[in-house]
C-alpha atoms as a PDB file:
ATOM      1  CA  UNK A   1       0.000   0.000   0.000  1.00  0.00           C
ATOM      2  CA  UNK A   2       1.417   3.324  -0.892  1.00  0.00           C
ATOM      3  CA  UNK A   3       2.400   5.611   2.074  1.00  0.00           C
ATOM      4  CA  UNK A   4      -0.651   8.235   2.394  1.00  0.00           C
ATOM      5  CA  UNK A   5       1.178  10.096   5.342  1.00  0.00           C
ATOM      6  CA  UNK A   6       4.770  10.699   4.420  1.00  0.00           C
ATOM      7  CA  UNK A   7       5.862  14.244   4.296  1.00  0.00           C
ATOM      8  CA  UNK A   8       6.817  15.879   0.825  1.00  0.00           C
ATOM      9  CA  UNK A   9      10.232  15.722   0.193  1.00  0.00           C
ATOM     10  CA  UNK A  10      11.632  18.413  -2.453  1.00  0.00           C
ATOM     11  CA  UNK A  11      15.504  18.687  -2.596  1.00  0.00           C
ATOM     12  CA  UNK A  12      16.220  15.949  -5.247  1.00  0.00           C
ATOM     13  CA  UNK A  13      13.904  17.581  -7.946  1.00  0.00           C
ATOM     14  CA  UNK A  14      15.939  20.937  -7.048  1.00  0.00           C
ATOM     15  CA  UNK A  15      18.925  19.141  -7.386  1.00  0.00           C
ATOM     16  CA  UNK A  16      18.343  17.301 -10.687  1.00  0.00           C
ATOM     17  CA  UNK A  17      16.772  20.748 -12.336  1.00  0.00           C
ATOM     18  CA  UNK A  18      20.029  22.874 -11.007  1.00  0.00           C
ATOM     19  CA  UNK A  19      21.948  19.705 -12.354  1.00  0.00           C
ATOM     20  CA  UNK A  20      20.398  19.767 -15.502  1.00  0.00           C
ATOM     21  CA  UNK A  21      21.150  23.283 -15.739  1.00  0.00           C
ATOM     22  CA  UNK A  22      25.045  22.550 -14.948  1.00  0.00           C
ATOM     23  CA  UNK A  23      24.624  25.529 -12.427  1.00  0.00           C
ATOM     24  CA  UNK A  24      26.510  24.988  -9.008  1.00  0.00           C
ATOM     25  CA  UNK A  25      24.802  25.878  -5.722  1.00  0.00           C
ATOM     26  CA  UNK A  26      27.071  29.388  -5.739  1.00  0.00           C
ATOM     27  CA  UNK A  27      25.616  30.278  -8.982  1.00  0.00           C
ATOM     28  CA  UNK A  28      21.907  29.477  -7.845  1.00  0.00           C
ATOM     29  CA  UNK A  29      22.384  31.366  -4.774  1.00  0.00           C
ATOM     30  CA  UNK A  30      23.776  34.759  -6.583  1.00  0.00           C
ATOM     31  CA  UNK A  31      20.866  34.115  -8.959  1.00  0.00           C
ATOM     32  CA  UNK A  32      18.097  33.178  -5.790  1.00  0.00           C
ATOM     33  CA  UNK A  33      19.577  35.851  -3.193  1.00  0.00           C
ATOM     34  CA  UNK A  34      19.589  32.879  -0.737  1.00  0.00           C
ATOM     35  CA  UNK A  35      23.004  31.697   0.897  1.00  0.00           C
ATOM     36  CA  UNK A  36      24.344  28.506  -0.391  1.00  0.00           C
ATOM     37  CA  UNK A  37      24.238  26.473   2.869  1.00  0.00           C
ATOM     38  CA  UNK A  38      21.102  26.650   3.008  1.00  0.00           C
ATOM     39  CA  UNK A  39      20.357  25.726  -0.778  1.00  0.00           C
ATOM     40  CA  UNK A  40      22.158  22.679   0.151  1.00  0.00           C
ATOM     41  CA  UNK A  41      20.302  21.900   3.140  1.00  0.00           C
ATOM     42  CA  UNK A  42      17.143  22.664   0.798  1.00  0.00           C
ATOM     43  CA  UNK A  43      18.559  20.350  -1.855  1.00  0.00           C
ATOM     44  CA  UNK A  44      19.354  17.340   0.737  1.00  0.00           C
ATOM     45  CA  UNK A  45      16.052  17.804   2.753  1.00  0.00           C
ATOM     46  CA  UNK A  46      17.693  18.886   5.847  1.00  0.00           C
ATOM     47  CA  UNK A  47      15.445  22.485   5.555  1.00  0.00           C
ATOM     48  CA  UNK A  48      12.013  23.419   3.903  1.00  0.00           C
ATOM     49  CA  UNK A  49      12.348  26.310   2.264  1.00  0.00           C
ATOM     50  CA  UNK A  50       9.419  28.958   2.561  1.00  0.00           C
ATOM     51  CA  UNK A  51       6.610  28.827  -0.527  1.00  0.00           C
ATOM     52  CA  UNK A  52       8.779  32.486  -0.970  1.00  0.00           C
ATOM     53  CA  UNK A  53      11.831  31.043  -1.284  1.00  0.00           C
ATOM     54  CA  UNK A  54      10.853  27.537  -3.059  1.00  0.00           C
ATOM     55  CA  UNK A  55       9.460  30.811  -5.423  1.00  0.00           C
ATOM     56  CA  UNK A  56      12.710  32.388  -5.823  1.00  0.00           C
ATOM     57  CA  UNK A  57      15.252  29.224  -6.182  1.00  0.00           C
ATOM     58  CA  UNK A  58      12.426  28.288  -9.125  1.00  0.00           C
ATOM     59  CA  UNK A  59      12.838  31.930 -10.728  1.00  0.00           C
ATOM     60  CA  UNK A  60      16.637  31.102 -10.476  1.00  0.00           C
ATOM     61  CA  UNK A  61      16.252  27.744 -12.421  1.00  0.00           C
ATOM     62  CA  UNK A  62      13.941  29.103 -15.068  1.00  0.00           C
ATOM     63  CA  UNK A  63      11.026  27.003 -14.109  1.00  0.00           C
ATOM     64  CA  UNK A  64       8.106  27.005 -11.306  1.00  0.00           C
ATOM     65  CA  UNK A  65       7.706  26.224  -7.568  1.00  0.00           C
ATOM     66  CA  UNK A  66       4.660  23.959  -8.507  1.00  0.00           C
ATOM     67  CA  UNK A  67       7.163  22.114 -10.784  1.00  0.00           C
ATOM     68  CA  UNK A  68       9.862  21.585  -8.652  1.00  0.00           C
ATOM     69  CA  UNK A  69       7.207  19.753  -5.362  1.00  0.00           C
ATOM     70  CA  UNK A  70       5.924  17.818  -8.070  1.00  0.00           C
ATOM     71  CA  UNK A  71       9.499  16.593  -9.552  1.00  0.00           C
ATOM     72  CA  UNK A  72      10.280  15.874  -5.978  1.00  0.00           C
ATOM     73  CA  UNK A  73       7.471  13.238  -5.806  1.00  0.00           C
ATOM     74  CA  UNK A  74       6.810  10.009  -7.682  1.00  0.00           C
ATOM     75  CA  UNK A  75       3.490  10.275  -9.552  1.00  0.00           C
ATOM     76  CA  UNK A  76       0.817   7.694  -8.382  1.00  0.00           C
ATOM     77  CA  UNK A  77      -2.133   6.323 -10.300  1.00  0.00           C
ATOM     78  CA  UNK A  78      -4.590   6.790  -6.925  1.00  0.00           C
ATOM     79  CA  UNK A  79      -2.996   8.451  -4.603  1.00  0.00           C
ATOM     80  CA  UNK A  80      -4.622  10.288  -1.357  1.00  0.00           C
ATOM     81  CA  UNK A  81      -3.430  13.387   0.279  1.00  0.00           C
ATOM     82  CA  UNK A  82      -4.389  12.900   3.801  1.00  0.00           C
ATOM     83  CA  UNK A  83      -5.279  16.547   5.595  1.00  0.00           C
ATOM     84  CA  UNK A  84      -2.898  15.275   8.450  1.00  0.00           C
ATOM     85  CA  UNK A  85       0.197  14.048   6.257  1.00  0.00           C
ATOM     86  CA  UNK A  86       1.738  17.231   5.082  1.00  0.00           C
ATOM     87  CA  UNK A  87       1.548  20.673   6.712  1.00  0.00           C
ATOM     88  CA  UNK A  88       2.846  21.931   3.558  1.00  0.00           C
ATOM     89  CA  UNK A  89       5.164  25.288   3.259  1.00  0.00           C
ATOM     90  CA  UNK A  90       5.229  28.401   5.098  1.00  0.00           C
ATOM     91  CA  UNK A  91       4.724  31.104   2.666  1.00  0.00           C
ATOM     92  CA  UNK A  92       7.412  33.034   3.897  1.00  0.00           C
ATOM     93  CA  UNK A  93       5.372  36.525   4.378  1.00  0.00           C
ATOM     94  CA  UNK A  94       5.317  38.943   7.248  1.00  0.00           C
ATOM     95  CA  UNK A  95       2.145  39.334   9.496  1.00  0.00           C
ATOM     96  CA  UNK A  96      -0.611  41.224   7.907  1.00  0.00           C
ATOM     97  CA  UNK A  97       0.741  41.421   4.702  1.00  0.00           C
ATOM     98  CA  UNK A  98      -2.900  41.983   3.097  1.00  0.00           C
ATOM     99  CA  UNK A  99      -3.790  44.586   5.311  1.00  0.00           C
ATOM    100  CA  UNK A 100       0.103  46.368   4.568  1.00  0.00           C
ATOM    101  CA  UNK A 101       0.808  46.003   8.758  1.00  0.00           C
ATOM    102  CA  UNK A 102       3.819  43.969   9.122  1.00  0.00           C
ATOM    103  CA  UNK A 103       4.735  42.384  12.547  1.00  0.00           C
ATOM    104  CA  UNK A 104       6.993  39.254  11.460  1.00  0.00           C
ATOM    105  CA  UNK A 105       6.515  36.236   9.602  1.00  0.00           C
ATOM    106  CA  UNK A 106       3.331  34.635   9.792  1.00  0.00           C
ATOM    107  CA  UNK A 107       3.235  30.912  10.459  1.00  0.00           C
ATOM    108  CA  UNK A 108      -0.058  30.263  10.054  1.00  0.00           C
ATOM    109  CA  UNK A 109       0.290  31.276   6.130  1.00  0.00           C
ATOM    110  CA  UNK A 110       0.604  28.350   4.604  1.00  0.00           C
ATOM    111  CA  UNK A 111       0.970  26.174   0.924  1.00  0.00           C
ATOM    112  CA  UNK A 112       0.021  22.463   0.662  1.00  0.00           C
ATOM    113  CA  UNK A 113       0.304  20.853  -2.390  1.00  0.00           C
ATOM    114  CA  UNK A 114      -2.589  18.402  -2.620  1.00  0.00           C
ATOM    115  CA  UNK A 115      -1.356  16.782  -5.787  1.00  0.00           C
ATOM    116  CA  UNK A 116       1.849  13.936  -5.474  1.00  0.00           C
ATOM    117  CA  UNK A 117       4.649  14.032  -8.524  1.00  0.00           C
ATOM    118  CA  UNK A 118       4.089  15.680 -12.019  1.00  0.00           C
ATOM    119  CA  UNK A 119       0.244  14.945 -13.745  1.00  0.00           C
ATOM    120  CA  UNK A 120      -2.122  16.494 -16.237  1.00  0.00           C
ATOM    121  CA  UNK A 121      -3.087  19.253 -13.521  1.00  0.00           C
ATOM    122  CA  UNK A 122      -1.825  20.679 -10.246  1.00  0.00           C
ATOM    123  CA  UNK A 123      -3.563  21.713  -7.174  1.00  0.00           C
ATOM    124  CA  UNK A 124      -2.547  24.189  -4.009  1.00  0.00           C
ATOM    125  CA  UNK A 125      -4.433  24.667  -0.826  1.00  0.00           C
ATOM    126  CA  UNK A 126      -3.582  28.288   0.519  1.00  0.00           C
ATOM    127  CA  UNK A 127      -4.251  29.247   4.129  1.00  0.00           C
ATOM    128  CA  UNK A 128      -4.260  32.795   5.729  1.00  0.00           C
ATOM    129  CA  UNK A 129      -2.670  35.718   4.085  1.00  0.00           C
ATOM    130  CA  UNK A 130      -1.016  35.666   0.515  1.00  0.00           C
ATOM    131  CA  UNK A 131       1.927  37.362  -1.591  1.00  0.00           C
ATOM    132  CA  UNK A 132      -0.109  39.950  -3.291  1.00  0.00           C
ATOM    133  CA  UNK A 133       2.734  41.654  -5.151  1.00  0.00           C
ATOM    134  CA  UNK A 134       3.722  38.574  -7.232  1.00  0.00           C
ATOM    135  CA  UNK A 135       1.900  38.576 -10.383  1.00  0.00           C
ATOM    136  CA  UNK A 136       1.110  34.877 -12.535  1.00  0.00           C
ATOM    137  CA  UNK A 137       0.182  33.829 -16.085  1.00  0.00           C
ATOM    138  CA  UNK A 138       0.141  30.722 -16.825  1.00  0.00           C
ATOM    139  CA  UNK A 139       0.153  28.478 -19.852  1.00  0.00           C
ATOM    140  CA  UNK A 140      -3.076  26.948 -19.177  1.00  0.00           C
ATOM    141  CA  UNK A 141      -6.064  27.069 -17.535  1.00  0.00           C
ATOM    142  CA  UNK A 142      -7.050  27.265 -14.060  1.00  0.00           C
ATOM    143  CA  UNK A 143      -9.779  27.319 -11.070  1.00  0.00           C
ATOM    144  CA  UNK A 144      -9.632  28.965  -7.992  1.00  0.00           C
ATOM    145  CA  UNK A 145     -12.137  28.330  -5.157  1.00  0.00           C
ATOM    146  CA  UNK A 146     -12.663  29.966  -1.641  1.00  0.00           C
ATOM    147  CA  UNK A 147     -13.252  27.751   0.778  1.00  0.00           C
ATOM    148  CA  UNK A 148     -12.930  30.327   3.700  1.00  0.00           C
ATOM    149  CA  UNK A 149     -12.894  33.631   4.316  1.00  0.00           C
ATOM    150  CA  UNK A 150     -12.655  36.248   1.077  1.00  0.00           C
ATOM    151  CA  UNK A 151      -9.748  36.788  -1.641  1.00  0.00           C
ATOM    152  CA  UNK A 152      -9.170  39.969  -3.704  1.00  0.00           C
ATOM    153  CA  UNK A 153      -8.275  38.989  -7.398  1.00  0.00           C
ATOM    154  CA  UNK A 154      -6.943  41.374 -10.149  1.00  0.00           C
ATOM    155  CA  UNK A 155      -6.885  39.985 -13.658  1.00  0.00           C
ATOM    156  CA  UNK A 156      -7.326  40.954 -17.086  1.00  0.00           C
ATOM    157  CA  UNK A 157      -7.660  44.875 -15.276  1.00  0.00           C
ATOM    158  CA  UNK A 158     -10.694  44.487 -13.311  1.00  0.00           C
ATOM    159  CA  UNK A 159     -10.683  43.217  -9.490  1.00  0.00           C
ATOM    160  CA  UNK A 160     -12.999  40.915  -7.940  1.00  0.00           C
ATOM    161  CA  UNK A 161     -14.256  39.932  -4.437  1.00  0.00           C
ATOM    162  CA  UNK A 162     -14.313  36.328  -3.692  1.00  0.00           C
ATOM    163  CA  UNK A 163     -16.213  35.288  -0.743  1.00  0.00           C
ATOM    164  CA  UNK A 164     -16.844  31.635   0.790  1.00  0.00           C
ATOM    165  CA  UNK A 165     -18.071  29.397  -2.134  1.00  0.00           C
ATOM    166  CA  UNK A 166     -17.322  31.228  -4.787  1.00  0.00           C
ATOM    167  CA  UNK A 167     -14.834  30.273  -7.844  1.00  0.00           C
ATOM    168  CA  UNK A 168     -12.910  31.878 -10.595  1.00  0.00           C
ATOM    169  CA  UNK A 169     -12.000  30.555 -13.920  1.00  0.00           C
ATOM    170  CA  UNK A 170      -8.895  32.081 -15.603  1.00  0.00           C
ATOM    171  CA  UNK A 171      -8.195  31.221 -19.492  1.00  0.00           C
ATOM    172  CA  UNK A 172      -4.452  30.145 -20.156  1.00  0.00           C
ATOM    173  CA  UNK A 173      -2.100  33.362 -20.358  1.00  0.00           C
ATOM    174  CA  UNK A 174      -3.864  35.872 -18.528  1.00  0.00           C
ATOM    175  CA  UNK A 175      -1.759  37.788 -15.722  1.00  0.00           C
ATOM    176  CA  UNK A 176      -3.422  37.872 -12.624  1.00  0.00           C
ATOM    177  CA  UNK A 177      -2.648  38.585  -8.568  1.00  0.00           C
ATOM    178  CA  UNK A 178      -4.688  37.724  -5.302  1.00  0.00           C
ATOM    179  CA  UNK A 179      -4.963  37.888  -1.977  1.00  0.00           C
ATOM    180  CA  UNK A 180      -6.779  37.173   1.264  1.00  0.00           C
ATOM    181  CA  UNK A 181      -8.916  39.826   2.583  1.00  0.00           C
ATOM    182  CA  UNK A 182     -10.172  38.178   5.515  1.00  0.00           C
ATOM    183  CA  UNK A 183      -8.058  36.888   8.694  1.00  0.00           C
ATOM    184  CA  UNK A 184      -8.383  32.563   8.402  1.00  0.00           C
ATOM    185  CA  UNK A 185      -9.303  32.834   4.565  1.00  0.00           C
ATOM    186  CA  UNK A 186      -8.246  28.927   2.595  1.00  0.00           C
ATOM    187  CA  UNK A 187      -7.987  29.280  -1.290  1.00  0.00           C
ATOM    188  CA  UNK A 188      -8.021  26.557  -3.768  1.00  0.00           C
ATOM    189  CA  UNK A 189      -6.347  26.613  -6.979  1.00  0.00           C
ATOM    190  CA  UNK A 190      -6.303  23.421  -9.465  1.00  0.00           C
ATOM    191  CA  UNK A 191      -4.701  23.938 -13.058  1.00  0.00           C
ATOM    192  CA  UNK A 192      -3.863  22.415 -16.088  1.00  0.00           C
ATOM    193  CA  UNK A 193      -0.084  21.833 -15.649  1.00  0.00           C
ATOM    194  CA  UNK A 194       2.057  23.628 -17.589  1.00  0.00           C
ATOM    195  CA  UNK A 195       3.664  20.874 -19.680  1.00  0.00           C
ATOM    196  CA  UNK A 196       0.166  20.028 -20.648  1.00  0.00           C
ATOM    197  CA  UNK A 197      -0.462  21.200 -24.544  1.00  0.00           C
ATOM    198  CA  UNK A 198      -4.648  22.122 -24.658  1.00  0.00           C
ATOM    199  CA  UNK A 199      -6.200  22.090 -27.442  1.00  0.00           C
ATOM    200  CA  UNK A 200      -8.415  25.502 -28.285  1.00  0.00           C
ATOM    201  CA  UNK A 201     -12.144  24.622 -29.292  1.00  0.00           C
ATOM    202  CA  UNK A 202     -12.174  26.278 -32.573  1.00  0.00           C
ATOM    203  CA  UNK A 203     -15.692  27.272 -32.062  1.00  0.00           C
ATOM    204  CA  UNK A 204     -14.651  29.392 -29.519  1.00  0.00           C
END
């Protein structure tokens, strides 16, 4: 039976994509702005890195943080995600980051990855407060869902208010940022990976 309960692990799919880049770990930190030592402890699972700075070693190896947790896991035909196994990242962000009041880094932001190794489609369960400065655009398409709370989303120049139960489809390619506008707010996004070529209904 395949372990349900076993905690991500994420440095060997850094290491084979840094690898594959013949970078060394100096040349990913100058490009990352994080110290070496720790990219190695990253890299041989001796540290979890923030969701911030999983972020920035993936802008340093020219790919995506959702890419490198899934490259760190072995895909699975069934495979369940038990709310217990995983606590996921910290994203990294101070304290009332949505409401622009900054008091530390909040630990009860956090990112769990609800889908094991690389598959047709990806899915991220946020929880509490969210980067809204870093903008996305993706290949394909994607859903997000509030499942607490409210999120503020920007995309395609208009902004919309999310509260509990509502979703938000966003076509392939269009730039878009969000965040939580309510303390204890859980957002999920599921998309069409990135590797995944869609086809366009002509009729559209």
């Amino acid at each position: 039976m395949e372990d349900e309960t076993s905690e991500r692990r994420i440095g060997a799919g850094i290491r084979r994509r840094r690898r594959a880049l013949d970078l060394t770990l100096a040349e990913v930190a100058v490009r990352s702005g994080l110290s070496s030592p720790f990219l190695s402890q990253i890299e041989n699972d001796r540290a979890r890195p923030s969701m911030r700075s999983l972020q920035r070693v993936a802008d340093a190896l020219d790919t995506t943080a959702v890419q490198l947790l899934a490259a760190g896991e072995t895909p699975r035909r069934v495979d369940i995600v038990r709310a217990d196994a995983d606590p996921g990242l910290e994203s990294g962000l101070e304290s009332g980051v949505g409401s622009g009041q900054g008091s530390g880094t909040d630990a009860t932001a956090r990112v769990r990855p609800l889908v094991r190794g690389q598959h047709q489609m990806h899915a991220l369960e946020f929880t509490g407060d969210h980067d809204a400065e870093r903008a996305f655009r993706h290949r394909n398409d994607e859903l997000m869902y509030v499942a607490d709370g409210a999120a503020e989303v920007e995309a395609d120049g208009r902004t919309h208010r999310l509260g509990r139960g509502d979703t938000l489809y966003l076509t392939g390619g269009v730039e878009h940022r969000w965040r939580a506008v309510e303390a204890g707010t859980r957002v999920l996004l599921v998309a069409v990976a990135d590797h995944v070529e869609a086809v366009v209904d002509a009729l559209g």
